[in-house]
Each structure stands twice: as structure tokens, then as C-alpha cells.
PDB file of N, CA and C in Angstrom:
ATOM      1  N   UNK A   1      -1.080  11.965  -8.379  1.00  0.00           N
ATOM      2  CA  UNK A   1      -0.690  10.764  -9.068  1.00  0.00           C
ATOM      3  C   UNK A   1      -1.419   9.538  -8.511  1.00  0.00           C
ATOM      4  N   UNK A   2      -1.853   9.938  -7.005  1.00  0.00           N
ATOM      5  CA  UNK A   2      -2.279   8.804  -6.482  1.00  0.00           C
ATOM      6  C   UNK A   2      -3.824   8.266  -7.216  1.00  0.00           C
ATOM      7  N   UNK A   3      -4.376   9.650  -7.278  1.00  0.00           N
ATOM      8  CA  UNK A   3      -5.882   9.246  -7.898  1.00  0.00           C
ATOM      9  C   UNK A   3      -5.510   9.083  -9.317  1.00  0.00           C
ATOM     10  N   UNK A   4      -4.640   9.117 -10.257  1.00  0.00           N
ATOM     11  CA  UNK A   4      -4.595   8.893 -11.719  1.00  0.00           C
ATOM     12  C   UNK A   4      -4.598   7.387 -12.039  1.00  0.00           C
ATOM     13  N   UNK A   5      -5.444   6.510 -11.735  1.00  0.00           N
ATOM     14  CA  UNK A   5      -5.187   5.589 -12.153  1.00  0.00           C
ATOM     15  C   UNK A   5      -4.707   5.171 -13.300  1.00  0.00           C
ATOM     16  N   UNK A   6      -4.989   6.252 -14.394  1.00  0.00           N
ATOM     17  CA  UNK A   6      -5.262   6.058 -15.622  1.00  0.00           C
ATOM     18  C   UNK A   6      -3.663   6.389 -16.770  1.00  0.00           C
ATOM     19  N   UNK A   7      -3.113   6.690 -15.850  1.00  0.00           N
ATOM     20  CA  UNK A   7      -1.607   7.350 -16.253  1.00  0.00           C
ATOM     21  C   UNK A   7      -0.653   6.028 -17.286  1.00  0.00           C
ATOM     22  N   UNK A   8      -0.009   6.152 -18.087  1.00  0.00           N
ATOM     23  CA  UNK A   8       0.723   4.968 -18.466  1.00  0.00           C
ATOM     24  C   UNK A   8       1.651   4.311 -17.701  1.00  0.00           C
ATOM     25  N   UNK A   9       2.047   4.475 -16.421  1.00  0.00           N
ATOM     26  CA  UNK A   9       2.782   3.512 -15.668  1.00  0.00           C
ATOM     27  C   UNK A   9       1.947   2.320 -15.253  1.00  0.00           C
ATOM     28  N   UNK A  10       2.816   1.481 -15.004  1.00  0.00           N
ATOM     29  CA  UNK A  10       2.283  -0.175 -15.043  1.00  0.00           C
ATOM     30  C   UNK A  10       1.757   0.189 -13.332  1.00  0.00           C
ATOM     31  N   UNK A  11       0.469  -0.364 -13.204  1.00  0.00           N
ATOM     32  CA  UNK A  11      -0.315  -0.412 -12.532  1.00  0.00           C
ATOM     33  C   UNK A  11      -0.379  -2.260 -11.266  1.00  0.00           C
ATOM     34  N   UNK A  12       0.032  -2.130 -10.257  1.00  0.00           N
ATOM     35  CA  UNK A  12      -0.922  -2.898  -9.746  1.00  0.00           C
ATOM     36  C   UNK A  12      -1.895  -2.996  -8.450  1.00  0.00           C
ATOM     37  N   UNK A  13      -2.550  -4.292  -8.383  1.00  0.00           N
ATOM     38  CA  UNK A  13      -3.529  -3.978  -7.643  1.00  0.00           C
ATOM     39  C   UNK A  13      -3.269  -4.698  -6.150  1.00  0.00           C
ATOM     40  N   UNK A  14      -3.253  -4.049  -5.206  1.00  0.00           N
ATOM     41  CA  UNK A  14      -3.236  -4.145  -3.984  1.00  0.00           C
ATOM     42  C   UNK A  14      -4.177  -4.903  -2.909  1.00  0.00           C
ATOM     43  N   UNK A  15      -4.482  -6.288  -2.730  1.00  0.00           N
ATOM     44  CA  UNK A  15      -5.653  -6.481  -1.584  1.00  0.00           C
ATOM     45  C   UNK A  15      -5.020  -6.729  -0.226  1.00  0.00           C
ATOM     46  N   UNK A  16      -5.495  -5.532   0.158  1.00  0.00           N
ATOM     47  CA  UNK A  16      -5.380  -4.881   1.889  1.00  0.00           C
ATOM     48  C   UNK A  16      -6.795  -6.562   2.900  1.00  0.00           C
ATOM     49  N   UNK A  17      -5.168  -7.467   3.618  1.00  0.00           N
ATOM     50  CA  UNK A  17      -6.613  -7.910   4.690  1.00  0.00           C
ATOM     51  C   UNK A  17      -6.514  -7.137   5.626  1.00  0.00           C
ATOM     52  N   UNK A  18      -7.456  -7.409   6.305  1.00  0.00           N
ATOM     53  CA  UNK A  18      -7.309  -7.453   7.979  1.00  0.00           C
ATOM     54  C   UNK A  18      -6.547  -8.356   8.967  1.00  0.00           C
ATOM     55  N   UNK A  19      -6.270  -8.046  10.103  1.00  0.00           N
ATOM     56  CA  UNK A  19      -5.406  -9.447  10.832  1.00  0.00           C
ATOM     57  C   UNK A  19      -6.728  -9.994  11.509  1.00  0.00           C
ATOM     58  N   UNK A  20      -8.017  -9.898  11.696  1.00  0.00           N
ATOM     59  CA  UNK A  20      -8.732 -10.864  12.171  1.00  0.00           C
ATOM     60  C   UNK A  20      -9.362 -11.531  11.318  1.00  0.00           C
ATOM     61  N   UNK A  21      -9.563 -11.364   9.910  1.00  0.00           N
ATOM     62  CA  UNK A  21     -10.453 -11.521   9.353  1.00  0.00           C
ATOM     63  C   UNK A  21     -10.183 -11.679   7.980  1.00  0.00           C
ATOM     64  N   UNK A  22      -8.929 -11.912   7.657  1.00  0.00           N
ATOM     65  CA  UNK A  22      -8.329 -11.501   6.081  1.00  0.00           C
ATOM     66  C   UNK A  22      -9.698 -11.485   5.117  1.00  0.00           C
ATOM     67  N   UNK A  23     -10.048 -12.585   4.986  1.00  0.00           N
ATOM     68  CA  UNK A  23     -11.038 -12.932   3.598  1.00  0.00           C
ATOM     69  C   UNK A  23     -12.438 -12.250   3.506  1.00  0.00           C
ATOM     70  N   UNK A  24     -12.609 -11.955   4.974  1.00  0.00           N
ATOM     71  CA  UNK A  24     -14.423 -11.194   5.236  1.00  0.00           C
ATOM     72  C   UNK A  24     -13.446  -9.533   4.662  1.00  0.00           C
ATOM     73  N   UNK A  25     -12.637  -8.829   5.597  1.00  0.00           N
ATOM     74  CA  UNK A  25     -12.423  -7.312   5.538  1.00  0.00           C
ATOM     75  C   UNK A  25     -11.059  -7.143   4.727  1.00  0.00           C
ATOM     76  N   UNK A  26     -11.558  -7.472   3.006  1.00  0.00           N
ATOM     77  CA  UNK A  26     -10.703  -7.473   2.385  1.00  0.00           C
ATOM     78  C   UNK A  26     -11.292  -5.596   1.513  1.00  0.00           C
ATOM     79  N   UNK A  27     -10.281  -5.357   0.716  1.00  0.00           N
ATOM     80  CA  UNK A  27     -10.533  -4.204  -0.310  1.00  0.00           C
ATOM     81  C   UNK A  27      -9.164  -4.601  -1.397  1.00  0.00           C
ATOM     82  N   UNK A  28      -9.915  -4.008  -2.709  1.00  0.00           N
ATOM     83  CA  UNK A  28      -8.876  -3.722  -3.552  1.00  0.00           C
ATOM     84  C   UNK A  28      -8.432  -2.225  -4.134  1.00  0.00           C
ATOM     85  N   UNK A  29      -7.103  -2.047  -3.888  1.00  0.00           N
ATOM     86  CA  UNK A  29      -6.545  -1.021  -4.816  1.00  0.00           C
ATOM     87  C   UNK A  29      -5.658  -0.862  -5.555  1.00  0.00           C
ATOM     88  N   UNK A  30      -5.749   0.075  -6.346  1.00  0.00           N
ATOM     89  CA  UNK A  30      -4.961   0.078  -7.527  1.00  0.00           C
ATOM     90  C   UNK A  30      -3.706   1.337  -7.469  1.00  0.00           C
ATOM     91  N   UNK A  31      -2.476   1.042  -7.395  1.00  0.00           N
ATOM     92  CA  UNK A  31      -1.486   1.923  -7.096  1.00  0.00           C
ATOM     93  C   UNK A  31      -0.556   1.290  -8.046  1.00  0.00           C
ATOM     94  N   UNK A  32       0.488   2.096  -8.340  1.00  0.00           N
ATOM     95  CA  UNK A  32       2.007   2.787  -9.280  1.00  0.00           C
ATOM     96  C   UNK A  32       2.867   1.788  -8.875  1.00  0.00           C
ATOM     97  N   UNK A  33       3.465   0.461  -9.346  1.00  0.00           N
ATOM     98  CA  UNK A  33       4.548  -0.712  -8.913  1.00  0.00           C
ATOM     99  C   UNK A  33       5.523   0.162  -8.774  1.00  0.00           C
ATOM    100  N   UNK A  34       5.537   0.599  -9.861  1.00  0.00           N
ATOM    101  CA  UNK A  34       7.433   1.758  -9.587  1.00  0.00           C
ATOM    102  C   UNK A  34       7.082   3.036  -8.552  1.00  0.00           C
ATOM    103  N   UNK A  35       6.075   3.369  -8.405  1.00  0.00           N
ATOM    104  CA  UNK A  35       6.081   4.218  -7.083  1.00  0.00           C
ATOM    105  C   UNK A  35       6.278   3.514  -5.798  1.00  0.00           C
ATOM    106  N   UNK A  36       5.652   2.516  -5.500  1.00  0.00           N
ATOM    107  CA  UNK A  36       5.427   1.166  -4.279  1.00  0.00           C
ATOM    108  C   UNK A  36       7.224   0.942  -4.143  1.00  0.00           C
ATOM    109  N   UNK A  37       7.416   0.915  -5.523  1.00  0.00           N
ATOM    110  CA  UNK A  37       9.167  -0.194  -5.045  1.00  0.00           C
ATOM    111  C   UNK A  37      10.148   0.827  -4.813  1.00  0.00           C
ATOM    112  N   UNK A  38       9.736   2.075  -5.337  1.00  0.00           N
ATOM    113  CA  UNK A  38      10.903   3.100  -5.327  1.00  0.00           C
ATOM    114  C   UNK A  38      10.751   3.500  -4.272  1.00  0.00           C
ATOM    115  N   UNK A  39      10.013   3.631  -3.359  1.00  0.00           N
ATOM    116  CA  UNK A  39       9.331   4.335  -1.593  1.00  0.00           C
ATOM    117  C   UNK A  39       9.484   3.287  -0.657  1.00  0.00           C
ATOM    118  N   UNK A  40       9.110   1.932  -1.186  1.00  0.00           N
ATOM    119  CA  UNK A  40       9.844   0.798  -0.066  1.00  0.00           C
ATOM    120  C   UNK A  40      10.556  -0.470  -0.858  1.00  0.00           C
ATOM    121  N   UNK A  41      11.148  -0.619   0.231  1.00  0.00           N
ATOM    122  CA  UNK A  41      11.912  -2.020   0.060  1.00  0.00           C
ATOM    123  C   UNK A  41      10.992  -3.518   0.184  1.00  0.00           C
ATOM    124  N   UNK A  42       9.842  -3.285   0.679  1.00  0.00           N
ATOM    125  CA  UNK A  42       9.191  -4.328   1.052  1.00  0.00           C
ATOM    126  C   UNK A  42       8.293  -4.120  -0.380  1.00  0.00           C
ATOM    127  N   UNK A  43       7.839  -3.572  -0.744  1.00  0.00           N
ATOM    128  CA  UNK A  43       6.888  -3.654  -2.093  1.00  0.00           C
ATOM    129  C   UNK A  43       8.488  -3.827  -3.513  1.00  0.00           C
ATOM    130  N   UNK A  44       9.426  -3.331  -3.042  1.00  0.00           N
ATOM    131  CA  UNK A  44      10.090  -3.803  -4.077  1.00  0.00           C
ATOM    132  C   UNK A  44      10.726  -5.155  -4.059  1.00  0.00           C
ATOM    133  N   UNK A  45      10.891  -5.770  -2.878  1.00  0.00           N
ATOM    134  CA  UNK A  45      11.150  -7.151  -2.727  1.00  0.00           C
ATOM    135  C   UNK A  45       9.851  -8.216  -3.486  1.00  0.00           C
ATOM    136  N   UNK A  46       8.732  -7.543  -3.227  1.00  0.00           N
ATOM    137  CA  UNK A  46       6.865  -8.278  -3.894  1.00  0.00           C
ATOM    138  C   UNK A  46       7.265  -7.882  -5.139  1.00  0.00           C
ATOM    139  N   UNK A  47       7.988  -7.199  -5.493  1.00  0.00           N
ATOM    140  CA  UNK A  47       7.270  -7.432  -7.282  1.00  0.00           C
ATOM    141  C   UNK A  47       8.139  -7.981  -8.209  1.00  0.00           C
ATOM    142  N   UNK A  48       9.574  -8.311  -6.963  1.00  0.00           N
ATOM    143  CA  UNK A  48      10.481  -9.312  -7.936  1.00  0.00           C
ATOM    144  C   UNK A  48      10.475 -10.454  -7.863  1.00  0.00           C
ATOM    145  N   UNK A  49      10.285 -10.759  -9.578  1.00  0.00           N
ATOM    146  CA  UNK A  49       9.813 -11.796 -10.214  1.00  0.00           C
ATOM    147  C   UNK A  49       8.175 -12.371 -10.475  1.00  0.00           C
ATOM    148  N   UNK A  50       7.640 -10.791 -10.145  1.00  0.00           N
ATOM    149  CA  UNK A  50       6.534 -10.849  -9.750  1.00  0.00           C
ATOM    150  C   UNK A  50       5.566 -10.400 -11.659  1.00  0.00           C
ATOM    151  N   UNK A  51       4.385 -11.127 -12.062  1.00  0.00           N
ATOM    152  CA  UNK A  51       4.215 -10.770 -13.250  1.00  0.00           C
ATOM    153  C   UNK A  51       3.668  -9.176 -13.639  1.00  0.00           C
ATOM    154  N   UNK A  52       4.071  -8.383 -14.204  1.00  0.00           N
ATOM    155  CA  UNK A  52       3.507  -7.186 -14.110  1.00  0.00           C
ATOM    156  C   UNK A  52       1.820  -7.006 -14.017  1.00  0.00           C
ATOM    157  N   UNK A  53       1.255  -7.871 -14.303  1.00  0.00           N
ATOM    158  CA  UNK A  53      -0.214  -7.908 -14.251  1.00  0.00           C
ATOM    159  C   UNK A  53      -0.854  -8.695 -12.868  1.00  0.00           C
ATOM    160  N   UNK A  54       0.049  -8.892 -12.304  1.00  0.00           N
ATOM    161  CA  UNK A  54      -0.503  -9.706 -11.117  1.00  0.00           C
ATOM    162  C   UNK A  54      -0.674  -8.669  -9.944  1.00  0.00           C
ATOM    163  N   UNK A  55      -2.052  -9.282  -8.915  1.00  0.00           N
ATOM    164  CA  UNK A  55      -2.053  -8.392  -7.871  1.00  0.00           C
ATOM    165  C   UNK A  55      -1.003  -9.237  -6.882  1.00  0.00           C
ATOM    166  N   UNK A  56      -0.703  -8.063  -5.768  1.00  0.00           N
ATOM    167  CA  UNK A  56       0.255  -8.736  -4.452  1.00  0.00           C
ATOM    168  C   UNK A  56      -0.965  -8.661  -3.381  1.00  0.00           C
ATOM    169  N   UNK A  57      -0.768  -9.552  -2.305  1.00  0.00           N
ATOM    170  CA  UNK A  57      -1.499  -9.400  -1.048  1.00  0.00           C
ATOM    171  C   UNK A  57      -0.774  -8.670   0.023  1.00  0.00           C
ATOM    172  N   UNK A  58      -1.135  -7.901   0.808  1.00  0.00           N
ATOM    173  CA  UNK A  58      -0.594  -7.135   2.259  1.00  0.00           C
ATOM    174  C   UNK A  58      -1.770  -7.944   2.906  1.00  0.00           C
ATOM    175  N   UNK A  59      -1.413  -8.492   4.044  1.00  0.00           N
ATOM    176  CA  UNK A  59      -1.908  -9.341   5.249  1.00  0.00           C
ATOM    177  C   UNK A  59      -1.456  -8.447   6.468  1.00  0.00           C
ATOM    178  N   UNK A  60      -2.427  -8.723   7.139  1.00  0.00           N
ATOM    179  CA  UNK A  60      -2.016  -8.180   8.863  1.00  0.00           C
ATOM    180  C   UNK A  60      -2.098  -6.754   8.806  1.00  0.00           C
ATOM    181  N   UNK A  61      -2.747  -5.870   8.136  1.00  0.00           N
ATOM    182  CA  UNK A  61      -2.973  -4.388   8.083  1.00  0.00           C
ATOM    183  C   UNK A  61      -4.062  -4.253   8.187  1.00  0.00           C
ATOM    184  N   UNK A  62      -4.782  -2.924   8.474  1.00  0.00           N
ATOM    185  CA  UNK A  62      -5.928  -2.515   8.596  1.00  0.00           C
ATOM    186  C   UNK A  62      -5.781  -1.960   7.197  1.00  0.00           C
ATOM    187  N   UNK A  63      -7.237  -1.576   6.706  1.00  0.00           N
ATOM    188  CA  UNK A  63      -7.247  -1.078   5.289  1.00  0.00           C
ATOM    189  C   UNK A  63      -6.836   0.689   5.952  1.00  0.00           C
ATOM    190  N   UNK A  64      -7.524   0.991   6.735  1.00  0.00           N
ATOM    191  CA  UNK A  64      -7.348   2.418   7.193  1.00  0.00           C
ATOM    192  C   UNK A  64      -6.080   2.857   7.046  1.00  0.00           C
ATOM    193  N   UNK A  65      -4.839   1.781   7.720  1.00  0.00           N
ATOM    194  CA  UNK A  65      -3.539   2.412   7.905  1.00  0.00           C
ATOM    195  C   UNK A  65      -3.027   1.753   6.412  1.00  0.00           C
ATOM    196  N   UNK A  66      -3.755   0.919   5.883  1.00  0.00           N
ATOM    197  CA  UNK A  66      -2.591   1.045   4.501  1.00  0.00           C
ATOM    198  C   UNK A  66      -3.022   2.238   3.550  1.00  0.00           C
ATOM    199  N   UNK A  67      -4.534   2.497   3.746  1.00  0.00           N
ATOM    200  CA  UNK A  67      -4.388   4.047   2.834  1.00  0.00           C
ATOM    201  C   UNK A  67      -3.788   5.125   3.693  1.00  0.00           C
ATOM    202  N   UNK A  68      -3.401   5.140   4.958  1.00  0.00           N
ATOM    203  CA  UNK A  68      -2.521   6.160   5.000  1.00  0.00           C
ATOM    204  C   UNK A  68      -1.388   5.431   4.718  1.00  0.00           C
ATOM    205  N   UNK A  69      -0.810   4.851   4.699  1.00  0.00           N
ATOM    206  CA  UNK A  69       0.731   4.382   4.032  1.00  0.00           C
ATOM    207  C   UNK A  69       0.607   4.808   2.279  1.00  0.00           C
ATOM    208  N   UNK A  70      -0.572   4.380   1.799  1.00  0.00           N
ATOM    209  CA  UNK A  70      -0.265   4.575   0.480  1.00  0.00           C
ATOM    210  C   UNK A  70       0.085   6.451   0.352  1.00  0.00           C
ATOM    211  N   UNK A  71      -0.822   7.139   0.734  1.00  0.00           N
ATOM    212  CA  UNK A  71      -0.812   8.397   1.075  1.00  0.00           C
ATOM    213  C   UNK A  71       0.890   8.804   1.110  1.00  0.00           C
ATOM    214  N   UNK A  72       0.714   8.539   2.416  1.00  0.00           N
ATOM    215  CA  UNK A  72       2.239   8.405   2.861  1.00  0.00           C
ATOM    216  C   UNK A  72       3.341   8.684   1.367  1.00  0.00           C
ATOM    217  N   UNK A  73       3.043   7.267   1.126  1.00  0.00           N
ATOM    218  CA  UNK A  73       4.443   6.750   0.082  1.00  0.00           C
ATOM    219  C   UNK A  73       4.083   8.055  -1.012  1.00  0.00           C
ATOM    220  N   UNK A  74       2.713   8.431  -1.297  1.00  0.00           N
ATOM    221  CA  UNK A  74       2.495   8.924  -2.812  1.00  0.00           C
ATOM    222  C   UNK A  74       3.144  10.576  -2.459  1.00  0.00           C
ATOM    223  N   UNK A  75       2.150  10.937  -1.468  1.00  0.00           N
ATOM    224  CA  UNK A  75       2.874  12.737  -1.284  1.00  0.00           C
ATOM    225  C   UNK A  75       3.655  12.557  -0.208  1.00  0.00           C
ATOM    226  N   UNK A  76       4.302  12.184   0.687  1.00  0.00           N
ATOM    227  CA  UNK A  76       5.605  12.163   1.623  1.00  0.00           C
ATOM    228  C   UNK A  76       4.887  13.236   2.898  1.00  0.00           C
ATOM    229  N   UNK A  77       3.513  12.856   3.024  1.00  0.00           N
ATOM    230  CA  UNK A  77       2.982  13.664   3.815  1.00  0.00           C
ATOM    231  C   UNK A  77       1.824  13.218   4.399  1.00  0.00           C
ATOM    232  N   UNK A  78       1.806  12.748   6.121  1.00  0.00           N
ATOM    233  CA  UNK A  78       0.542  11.955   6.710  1.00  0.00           C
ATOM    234  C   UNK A  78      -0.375  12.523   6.256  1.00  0.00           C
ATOM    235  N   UNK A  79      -2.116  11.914   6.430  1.00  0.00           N
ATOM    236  CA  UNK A  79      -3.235  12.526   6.428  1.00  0.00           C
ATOM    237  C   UNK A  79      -3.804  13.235   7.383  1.00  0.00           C
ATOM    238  N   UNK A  80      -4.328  14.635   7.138  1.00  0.00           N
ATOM    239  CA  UNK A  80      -4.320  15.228   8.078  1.00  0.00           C
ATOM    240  C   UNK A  80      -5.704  15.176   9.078  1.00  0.00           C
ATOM    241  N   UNK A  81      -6.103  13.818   8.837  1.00  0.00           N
ATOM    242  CA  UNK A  81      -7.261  13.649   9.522  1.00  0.00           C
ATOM    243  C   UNK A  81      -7.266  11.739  10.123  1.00  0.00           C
ATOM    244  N   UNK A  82      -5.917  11.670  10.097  1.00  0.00           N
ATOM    245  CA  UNK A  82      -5.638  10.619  10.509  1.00  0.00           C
ATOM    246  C   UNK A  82      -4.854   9.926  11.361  1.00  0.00           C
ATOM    247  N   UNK A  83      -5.141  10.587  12.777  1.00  0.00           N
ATOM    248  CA  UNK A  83      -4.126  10.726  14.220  1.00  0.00           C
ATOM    249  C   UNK A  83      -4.293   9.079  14.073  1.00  0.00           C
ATOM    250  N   UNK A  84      -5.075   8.485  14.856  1.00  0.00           N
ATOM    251  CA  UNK A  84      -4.932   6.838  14.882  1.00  0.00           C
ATOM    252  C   UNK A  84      -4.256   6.107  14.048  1.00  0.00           C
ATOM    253  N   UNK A  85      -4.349   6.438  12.624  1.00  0.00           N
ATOM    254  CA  UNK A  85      -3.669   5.869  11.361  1.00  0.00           C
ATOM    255  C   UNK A  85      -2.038   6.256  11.446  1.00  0.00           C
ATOM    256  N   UNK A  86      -1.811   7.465  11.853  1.00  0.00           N
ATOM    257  CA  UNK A  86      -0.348   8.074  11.845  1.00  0.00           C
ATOM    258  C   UNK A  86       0.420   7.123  12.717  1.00  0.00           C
ATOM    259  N   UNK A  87      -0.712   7.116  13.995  1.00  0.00           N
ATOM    260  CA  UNK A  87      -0.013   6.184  14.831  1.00  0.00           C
ATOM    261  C   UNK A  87       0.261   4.823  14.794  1.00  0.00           C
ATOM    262  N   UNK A  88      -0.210   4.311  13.616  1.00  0.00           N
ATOM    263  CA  UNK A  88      -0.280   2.925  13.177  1.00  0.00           C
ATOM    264  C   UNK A  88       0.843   2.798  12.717  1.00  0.00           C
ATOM    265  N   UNK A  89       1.081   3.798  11.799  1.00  0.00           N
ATOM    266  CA  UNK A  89       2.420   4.029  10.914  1.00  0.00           C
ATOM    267  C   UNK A  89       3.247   3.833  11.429  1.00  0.00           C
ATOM    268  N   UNK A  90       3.351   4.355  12.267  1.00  0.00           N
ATOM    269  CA  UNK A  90       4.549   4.389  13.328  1.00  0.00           C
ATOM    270  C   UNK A  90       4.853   2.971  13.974  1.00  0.00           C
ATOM    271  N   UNK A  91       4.077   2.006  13.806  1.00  0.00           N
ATOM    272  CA  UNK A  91       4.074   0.761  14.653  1.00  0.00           C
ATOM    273  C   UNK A  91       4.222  -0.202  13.433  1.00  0.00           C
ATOM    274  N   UNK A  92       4.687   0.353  12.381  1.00  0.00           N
ATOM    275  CA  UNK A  92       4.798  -0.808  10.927  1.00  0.00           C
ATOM    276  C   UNK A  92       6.103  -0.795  10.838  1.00  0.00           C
ATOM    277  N   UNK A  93       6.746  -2.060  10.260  1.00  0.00           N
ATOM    278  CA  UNK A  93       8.354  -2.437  10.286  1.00  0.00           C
ATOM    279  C   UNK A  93       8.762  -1.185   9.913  1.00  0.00           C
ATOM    280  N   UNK A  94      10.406  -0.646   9.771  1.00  0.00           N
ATOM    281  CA  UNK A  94      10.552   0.062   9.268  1.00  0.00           C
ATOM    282  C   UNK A  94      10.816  -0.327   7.265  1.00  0.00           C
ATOM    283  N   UNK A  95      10.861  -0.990   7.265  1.00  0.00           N
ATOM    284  CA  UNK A  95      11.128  -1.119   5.368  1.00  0.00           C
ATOM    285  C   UNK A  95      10.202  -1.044   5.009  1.00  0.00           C
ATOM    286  N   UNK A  96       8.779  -0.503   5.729  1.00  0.00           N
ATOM    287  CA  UNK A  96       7.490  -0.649   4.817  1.00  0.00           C
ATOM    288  C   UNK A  96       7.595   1.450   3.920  1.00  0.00           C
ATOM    289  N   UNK A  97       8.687   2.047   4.747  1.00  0.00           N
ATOM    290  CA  UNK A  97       8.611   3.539   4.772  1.00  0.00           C
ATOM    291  C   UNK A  97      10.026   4.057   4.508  1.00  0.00           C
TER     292      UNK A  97
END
């Protein structure tokens, strides 16, 4: 589901900063609002009142550990090539999981 971008659920788009650098080590992605809000409380707190076509910002993450979070949220299962990232996970509030 994660790679389907193309699926009819409302779509939005995600820009992952960095904490040193927000605006230089930015990326965009595109993930499932009702997957994001139904898996956390913190993406469902961002999209209320939020326009369905609008992107949200995540600040203070590495892009690395938010695609394992997205991972995370989509199959309920770390990456299995991502010891440093797992361990990141582990060091993110808990309402992000």
C-alpha cells in the first residue's frame, strides 16, 4: 500500500527536514492521511483542520528514520536493514507510534 501511490485514498505529501539543516536536506513524500492518522496520534492531530490537499511538514527528523517510521506505520514491521534507523525509532516521542 505503501508504494501505491495511485490507490483512491486521499493522499498527502510529507516534507521530511533535517534538524541541522531543514531547508538544504529536505525530501518529499507521498503517503495515505487515513493511514498516518489511524497509526498515530501526532499525524492525526496535523491533519485536523488541515485542507485535504495540503502538504504537512515533520521538522527535526532525519529523512532515513522517517522512512523507517513510514515503513513502520505501513507494514507494523522495522526494516530489516535498518539497525541505526530502528534505533532512532526508539528515541521518537511515543505518539509518533
Amino acid at each position: 500500500m505503501l508504494e501505491a501511490v495511485d490507490s483512491g485514498d486521499t493522499k498527502v505529501g510529507v516534507v521530511v527536514s533535517e534538524i541541522h539543516c531543514p531547508r538544504l536536506h529536505s525530501f518529499h513524500v507521498r503517503a495515505h492521511r487515513l493511514v498516518l492518522a489511524a497509526r498515530s496520534p501526532v499525524f492525526e492531530s496535523q491533519f485536523d483542520g488541515v485542507e485535504e490537499d495540503r502538504d504537512i511538514e515533520v521538522t527535526h527528523m532525519e529523512p532515513k528514520v522517517f522512512k523507517a517510521l513510514l515503513h513502520y506505520i505501513y507494514k507494523d514491521a522495522l526494516l530489516e536493514d535498518a539497525e541505526s534507523s530502528s534505533f532512532s525509532l526508539l528515541r521518537l516521542p511515543s505518539p509518533f507510534y
